[in-house]
Protein backbone atom coordinates (compact mmCIF):
# COMPACT_ATOMS: atom_id res chain seq x y z
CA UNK A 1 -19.46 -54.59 -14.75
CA UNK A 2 -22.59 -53.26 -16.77
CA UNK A 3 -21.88 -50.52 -18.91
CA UNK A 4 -24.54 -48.42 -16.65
CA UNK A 5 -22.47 -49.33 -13.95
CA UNK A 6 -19.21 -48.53 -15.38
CA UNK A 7 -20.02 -45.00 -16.42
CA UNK A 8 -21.65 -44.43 -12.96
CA UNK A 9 -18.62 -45.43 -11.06
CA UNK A 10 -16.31 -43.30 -13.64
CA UNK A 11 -18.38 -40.31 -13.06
CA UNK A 12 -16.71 -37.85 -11.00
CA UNK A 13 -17.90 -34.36 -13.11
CA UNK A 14 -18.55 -32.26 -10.08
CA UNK A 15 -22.34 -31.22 -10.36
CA UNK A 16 -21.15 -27.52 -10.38
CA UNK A 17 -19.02 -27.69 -13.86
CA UNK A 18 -21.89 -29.35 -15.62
CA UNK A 19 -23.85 -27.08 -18.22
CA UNK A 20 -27.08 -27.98 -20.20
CA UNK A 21 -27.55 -28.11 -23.85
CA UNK A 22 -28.66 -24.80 -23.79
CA UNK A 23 -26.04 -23.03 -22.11
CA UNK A 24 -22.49 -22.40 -23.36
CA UNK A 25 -19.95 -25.24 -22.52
CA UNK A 26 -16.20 -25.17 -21.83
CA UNK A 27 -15.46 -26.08 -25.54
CA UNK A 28 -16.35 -22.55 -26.09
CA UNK A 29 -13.14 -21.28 -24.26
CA UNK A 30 -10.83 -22.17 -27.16
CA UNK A 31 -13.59 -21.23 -29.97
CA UNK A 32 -13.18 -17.46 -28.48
CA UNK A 33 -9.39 -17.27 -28.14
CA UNK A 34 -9.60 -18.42 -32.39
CA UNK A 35 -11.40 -14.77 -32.15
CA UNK A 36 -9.34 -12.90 -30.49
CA UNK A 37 -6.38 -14.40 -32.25
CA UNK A 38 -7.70 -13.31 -35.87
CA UNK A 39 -8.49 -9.59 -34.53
CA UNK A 40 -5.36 -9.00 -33.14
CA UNK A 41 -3.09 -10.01 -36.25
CA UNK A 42 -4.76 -8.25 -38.27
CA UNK A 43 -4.43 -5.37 -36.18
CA UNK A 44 -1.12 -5.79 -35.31
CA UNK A 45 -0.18 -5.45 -38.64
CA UNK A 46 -1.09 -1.36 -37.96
CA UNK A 47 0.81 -1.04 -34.99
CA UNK A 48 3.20 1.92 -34.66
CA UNK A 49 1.36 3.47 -38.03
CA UNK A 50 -0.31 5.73 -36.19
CA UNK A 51 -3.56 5.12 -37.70
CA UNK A 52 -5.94 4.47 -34.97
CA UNK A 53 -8.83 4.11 -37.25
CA UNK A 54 -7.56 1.71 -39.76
CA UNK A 55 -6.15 -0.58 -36.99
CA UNK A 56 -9.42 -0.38 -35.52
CA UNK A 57 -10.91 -1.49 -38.79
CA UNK A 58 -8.85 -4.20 -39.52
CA UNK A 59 -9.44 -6.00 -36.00
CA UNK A 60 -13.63 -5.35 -36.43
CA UNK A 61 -13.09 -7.05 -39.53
CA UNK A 62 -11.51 -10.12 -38.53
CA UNK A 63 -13.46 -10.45 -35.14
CA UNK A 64 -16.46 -10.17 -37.24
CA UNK A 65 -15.46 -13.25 -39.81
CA UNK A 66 -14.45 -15.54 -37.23
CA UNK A 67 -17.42 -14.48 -35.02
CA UNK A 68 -19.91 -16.48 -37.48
CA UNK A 69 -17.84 -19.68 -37.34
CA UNK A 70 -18.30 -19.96 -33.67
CA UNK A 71 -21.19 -22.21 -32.36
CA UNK A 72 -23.55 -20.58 -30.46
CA UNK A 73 -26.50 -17.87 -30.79
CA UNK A 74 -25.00 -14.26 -30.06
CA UNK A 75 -26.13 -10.91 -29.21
CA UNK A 76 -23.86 -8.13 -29.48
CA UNK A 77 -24.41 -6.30 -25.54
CA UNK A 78 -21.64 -4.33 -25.76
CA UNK A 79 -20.13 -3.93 -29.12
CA UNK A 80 -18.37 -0.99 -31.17
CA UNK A 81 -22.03 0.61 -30.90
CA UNK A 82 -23.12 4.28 -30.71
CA UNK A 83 -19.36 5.42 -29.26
CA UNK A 84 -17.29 4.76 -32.06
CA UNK A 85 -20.47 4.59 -35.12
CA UNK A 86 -19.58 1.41 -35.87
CA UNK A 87 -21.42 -0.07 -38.83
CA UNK A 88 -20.36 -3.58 -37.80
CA UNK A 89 -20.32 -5.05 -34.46
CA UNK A 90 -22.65 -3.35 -33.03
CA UNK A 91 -25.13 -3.46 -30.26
CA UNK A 92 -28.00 -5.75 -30.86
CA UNK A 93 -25.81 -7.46 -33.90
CA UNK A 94 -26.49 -11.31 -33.94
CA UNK A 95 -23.16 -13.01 -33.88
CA UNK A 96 -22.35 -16.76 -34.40
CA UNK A 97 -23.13 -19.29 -36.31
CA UNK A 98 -26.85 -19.11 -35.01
CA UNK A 99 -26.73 -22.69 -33.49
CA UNK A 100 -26.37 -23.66 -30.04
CA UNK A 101 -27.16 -21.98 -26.58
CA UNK A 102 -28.21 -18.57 -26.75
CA UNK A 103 -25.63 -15.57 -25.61
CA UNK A 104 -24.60 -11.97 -24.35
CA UNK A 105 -21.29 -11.06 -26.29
CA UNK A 106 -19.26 -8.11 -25.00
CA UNK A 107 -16.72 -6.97 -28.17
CA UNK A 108 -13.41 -4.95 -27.83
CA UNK A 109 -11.29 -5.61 -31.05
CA UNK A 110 -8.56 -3.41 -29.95
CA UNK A 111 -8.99 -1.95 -26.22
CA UNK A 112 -6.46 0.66 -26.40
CA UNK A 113 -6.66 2.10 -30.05
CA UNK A 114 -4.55 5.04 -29.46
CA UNK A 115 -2.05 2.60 -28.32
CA UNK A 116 -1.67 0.14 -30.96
CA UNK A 117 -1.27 2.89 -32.91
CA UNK A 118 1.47 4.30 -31.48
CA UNK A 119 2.95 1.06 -30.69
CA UNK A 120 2.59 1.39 -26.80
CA UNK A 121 2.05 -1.45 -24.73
CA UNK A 122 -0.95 -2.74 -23.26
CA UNK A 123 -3.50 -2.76 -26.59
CA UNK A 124 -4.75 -5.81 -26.28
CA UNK A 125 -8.23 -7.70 -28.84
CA UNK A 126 -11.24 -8.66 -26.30
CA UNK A 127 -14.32 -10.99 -26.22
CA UNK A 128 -16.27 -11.60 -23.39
CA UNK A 129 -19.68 -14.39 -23.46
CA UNK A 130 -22.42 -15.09 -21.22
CA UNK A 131 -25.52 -16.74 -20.86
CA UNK A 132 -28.39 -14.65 -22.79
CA UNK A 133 -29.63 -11.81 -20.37
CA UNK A 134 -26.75 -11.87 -18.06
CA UNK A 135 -24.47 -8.77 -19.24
CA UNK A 136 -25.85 -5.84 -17.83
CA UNK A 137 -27.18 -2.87 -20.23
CA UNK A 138 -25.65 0.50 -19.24
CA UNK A 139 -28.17 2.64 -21.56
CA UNK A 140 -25.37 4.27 -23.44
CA UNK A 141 -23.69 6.02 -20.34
CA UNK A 142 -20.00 5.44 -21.47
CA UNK A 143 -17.99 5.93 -18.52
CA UNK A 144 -18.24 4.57 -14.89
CA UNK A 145 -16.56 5.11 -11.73
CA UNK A 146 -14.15 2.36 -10.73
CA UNK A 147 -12.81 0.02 -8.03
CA UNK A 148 -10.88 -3.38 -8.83
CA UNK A 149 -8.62 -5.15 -6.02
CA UNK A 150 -8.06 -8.84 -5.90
CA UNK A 151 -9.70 -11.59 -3.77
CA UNK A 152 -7.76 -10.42 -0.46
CA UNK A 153 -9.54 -7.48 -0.03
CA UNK A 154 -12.83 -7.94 -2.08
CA UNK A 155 -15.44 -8.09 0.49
CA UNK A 156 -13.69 -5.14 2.94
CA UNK A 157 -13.39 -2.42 -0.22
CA UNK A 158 -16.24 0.32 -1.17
CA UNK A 159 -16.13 2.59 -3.83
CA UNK A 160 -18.53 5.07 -1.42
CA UNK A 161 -15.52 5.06 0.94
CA UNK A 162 -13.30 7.77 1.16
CA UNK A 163 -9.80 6.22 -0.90
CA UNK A 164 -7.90 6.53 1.71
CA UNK A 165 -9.42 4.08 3.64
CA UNK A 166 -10.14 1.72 0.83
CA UNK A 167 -6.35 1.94 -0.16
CA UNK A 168 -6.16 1.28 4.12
CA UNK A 169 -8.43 -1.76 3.93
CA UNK A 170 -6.48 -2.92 0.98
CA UNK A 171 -3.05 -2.82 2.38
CA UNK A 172 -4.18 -4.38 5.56
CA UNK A 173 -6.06 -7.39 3.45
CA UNK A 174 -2.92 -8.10 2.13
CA UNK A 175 -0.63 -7.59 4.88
CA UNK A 176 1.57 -5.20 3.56
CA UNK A 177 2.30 -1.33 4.39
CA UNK A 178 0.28 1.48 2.57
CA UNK A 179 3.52 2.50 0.68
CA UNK A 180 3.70 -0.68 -0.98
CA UNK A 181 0.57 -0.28 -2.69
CA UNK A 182 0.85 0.15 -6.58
CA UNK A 183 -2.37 2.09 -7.82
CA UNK A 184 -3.18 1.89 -11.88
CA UNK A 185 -5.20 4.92 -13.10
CA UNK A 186 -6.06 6.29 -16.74
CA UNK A 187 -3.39 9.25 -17.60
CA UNK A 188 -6.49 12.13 -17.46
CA UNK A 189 -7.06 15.43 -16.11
CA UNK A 190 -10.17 14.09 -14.45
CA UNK A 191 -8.01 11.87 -11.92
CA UNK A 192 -5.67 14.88 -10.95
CA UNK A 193 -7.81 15.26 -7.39
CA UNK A 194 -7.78 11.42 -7.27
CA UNK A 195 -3.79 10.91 -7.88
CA UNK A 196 -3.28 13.36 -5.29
CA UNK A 197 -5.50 11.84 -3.01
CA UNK A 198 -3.47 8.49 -3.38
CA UNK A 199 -0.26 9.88 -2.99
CA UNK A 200 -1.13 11.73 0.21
CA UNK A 201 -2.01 8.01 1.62
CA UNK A 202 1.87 6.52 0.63
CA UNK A 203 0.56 4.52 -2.15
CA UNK A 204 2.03 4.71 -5.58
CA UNK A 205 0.45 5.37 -9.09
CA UNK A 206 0.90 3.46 -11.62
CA UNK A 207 -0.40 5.39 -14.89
CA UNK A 208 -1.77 3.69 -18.52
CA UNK A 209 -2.56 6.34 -21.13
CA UNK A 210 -5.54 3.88 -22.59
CA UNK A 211 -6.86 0.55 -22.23
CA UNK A 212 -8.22 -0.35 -18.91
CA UNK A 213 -9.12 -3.66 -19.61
CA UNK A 214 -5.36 -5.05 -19.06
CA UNK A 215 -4.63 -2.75 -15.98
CA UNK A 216 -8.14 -4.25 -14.09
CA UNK A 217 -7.06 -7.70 -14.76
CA UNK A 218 -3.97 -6.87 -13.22
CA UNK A 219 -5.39 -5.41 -10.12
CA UNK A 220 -6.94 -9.09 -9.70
CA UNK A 221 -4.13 -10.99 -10.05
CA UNK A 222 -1.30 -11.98 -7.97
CA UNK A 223 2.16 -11.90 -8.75
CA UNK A 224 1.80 -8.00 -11.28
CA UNK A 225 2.96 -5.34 -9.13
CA UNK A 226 -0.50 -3.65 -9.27
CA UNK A 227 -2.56 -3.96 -5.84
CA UNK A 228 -6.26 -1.61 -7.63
CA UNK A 229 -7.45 -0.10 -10.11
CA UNK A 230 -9.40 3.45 -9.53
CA UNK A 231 -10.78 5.57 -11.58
CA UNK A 232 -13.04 6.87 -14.40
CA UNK A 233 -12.80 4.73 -17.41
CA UNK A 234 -14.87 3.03 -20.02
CA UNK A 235 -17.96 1.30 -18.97
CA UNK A 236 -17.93 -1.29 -22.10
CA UNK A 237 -14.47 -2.21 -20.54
CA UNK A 238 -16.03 -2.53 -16.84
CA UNK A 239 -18.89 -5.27 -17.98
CA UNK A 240 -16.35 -6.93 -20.04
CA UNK A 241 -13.66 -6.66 -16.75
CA UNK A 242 -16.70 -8.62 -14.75
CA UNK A 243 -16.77 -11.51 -16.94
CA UNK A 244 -12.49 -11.55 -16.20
CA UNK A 245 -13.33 -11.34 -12.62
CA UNK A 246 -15.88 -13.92 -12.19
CA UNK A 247 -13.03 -16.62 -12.73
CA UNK A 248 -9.98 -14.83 -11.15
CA UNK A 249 -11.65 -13.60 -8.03
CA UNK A 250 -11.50 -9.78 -6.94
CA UNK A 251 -14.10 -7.71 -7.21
CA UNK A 252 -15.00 -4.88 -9.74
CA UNK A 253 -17.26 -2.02 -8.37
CA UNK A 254 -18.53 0.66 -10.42
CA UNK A 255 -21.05 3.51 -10.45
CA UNK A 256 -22.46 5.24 -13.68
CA UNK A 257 -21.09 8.40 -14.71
CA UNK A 258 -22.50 10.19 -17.45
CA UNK A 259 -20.61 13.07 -19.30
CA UNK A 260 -23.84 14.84 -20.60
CA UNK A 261 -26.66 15.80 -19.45
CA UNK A 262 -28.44 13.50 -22.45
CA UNK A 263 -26.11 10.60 -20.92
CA UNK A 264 -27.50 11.23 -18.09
CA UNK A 265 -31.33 12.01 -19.05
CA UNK A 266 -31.08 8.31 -21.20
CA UNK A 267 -29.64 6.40 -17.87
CA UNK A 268 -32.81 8.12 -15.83
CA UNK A 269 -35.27 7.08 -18.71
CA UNK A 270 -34.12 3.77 -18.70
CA UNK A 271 -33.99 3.74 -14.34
CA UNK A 272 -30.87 3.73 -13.43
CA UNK A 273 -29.81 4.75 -9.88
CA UNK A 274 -27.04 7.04 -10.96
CA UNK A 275 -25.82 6.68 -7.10
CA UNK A 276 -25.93 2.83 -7.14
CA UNK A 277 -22.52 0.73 -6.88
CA UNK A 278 -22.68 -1.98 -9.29
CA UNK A 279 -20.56 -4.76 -7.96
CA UNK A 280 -18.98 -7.82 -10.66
CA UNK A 281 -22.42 -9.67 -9.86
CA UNK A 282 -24.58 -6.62 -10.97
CA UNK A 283 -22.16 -5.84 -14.24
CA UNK A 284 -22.73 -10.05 -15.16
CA UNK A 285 -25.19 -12.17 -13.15
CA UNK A 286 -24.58 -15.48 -14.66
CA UNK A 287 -21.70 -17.94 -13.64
CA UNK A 288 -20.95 -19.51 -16.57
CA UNK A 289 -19.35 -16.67 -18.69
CA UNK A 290 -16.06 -16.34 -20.64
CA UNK A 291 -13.06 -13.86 -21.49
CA UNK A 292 -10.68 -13.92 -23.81
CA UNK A 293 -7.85 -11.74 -24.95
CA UNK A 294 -5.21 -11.37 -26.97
CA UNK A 295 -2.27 -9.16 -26.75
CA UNK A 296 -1.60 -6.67 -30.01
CA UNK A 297 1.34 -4.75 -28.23
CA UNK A 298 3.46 -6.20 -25.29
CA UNK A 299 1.97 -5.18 -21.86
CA UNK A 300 1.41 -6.53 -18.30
CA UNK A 301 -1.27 -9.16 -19.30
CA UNK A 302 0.41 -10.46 -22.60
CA UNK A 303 2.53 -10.01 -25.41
CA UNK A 304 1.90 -8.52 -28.16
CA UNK A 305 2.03 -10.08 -31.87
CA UNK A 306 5.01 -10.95 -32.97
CA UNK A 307 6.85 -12.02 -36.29
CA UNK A 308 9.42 -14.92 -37.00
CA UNK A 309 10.32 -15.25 -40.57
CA UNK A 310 6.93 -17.46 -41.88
CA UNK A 311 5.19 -17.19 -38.62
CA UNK A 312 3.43 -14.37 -36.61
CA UNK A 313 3.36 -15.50 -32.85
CA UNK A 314 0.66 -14.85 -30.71
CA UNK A 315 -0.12 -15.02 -26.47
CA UNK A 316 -3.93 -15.26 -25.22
CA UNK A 317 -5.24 -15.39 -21.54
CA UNK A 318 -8.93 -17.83 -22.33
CA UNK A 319 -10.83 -18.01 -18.71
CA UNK A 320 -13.68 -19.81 -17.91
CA UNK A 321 -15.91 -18.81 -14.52
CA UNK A 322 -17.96 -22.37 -13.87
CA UNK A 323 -14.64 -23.85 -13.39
CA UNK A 324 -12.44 -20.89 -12.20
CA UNK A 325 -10.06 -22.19 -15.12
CA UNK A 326 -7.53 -19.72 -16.19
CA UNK A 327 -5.68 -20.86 -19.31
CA UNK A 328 -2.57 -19.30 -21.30
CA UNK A 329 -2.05 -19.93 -24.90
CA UNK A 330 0.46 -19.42 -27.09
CA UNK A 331 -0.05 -19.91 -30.57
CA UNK A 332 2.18 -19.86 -33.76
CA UNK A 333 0.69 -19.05 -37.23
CA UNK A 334 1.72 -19.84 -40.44
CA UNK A 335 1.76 -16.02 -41.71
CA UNK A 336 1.26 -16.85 -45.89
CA UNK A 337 -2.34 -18.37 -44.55
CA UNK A 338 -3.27 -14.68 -42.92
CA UNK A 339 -2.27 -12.70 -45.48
CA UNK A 340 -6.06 -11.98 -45.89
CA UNK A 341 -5.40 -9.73 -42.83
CA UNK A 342 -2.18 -7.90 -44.07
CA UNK A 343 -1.72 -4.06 -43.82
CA UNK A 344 -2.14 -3.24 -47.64
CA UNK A 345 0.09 -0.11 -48.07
């Protein structure tokens, strides 16, 4: 058999996971989760110091440094940015090593600041990566309106609906009874009308004081207890959800909400239907994207960093959309070689 021959009949790449040299390819996956590692010890090493800041700092840090070892040519879309006044990582930054196919980057060293401080679960260090011009570009409007159910109900659910028939659709997607339904919402004043509109349905709440990213996820998957996800929260955390969703399934739906009336005056300038629901192909239009995460503090995505004698442990989700691939990883590191990253008292 001729070697053309051989490598036709050995062949069997279906056409749909292929990728071109300029567009990012599955070796990426583990490249990312290196990331997300490096930001989370080193801001694990703040948690339960309630220093929200410093934590912070030391996760920007390391996400930064292993950033430029990673091959490919990054924009910072979402990043740190105006929000926080982040001098690093910010929107517009060029990340990578500046070789290779050209990409959106969505940052979140630490979603869930406030908990790693305090050592509360569910603070977790987040990357997200797509093809160059995919991530969409909320004009600095910070928060968004939120709907995230898994693949049984995605294409019956409508965040114009009233919730009680969305949580309706929902239960009857899945087969279950309304009381069944678990509900995660952000622990705000802003959701009081919203909890109580919930409750009056049957449905349970499920409340997370911070960190949105981990409670979405879980709305998408099987098997965690939580059936949606509703809500004001971040919209940094909603683009970066999409690129989660686009491998698990689900859907994410969210509408713009600006908090000022400059919020709001920058979305008009820059024409944004402030009535429009975004859905997980609006918030990331490509197909070949990432996410990766790492967990700081135990939570119901991952555990957090741990330590065992000369090691610190850590658990990653890596997923991959073009193939659907949805990978675990636990890794053990040697701690003396991260000392670099240690709290310095």
């Amino acid at each position: 058999m001729s070697d053309a021959s051989r490598s036709t009949r050995y062949s069997t790449l279906s056409p749909a996971l292929a990728v071109g040299d300029d567009e990012p390819d599955r070796n990426l996956a583990l490249e990312l989760v290196r990331v997300t590692e490096a930001a989370a010890i080193a801001g694990g090493h703040w948690v339960g110091f309630g220093d929200k800041n410093k934590a912070d700092g030391a996760a920007v840090d390391a996400m930064r440094s292993l950033l430029s070892t990673v091959h490919f040519n990054g924009v910072v879309v979402i990043g740190e940015g105006e929000k926080d006044e982040a001098p690093m990582l910010y929107n517009g930054e060029h990340v990578g090593d500046g070789t290779g196919p050209e990409c959106d980057v969505a940052v979140d060293p630490i979603d869930g600041t406030r908990l790693a401080a305090l050592g509360i679960n569910n603070a977790l260090a987040v990357l997200a990566v797509a093809e160059r011009g995919t991530m969409f570009d909320p004009s600095a409007v910070f928060y968004m309106q939120k709907l995230v159910t898994g693949p049984e109900a995605a294409d019956v659910v409508d965040l114009r609906l009233p919730v009680k028939q969305n949580l309706h659709l929902i239960a009857k997607a899945k087969g279950v009874k309304i009381n069944q339904l678990n509900v995660m919402i952000l622990d705000r004043d802003r959701h009081r009308g919203l909890v109580e509109e919930i409750r009056e349905t049957g449905a349970r709440t499920k409340f997370i004081m911070d960190g949105d990213v981990a409670g979405a996820i879980a709305a998408a998957r099987s098997g965690t207890g939580v059936d949606a996800l509703m809500g004001i929260g971040g919209t940094p955390e909603g683009i970066v959800t999409a690129c989660a969703i686009k491998t698990l399934g689900g859907v994410i739906q969210g509408r713009l909400w600006p908090t000022s009336d400059d919020e709001k005056q920058k979305a008009l300038d820059a024409g944004h239907d402030l009535d429009r629901v975004l859905s997980t192909n609006d918030l990331v239009t490509g197909d070949n994207c990432y996410f990766a995460a790492t967990g700081i503090t135990d939570g119901d995505l991952l555990r957090g960093v741990r330590y065992a004698k000369d090691k610190v442990l850590t658990q990653s989700i890596v997923m991959r959309s073009k193939s659907g691939t949805v990978r675990f990883v636990d890794g053990e590191h040697q701690a003396h070689k991260w000392e670099s990253y240690s709290r310095q008292s």
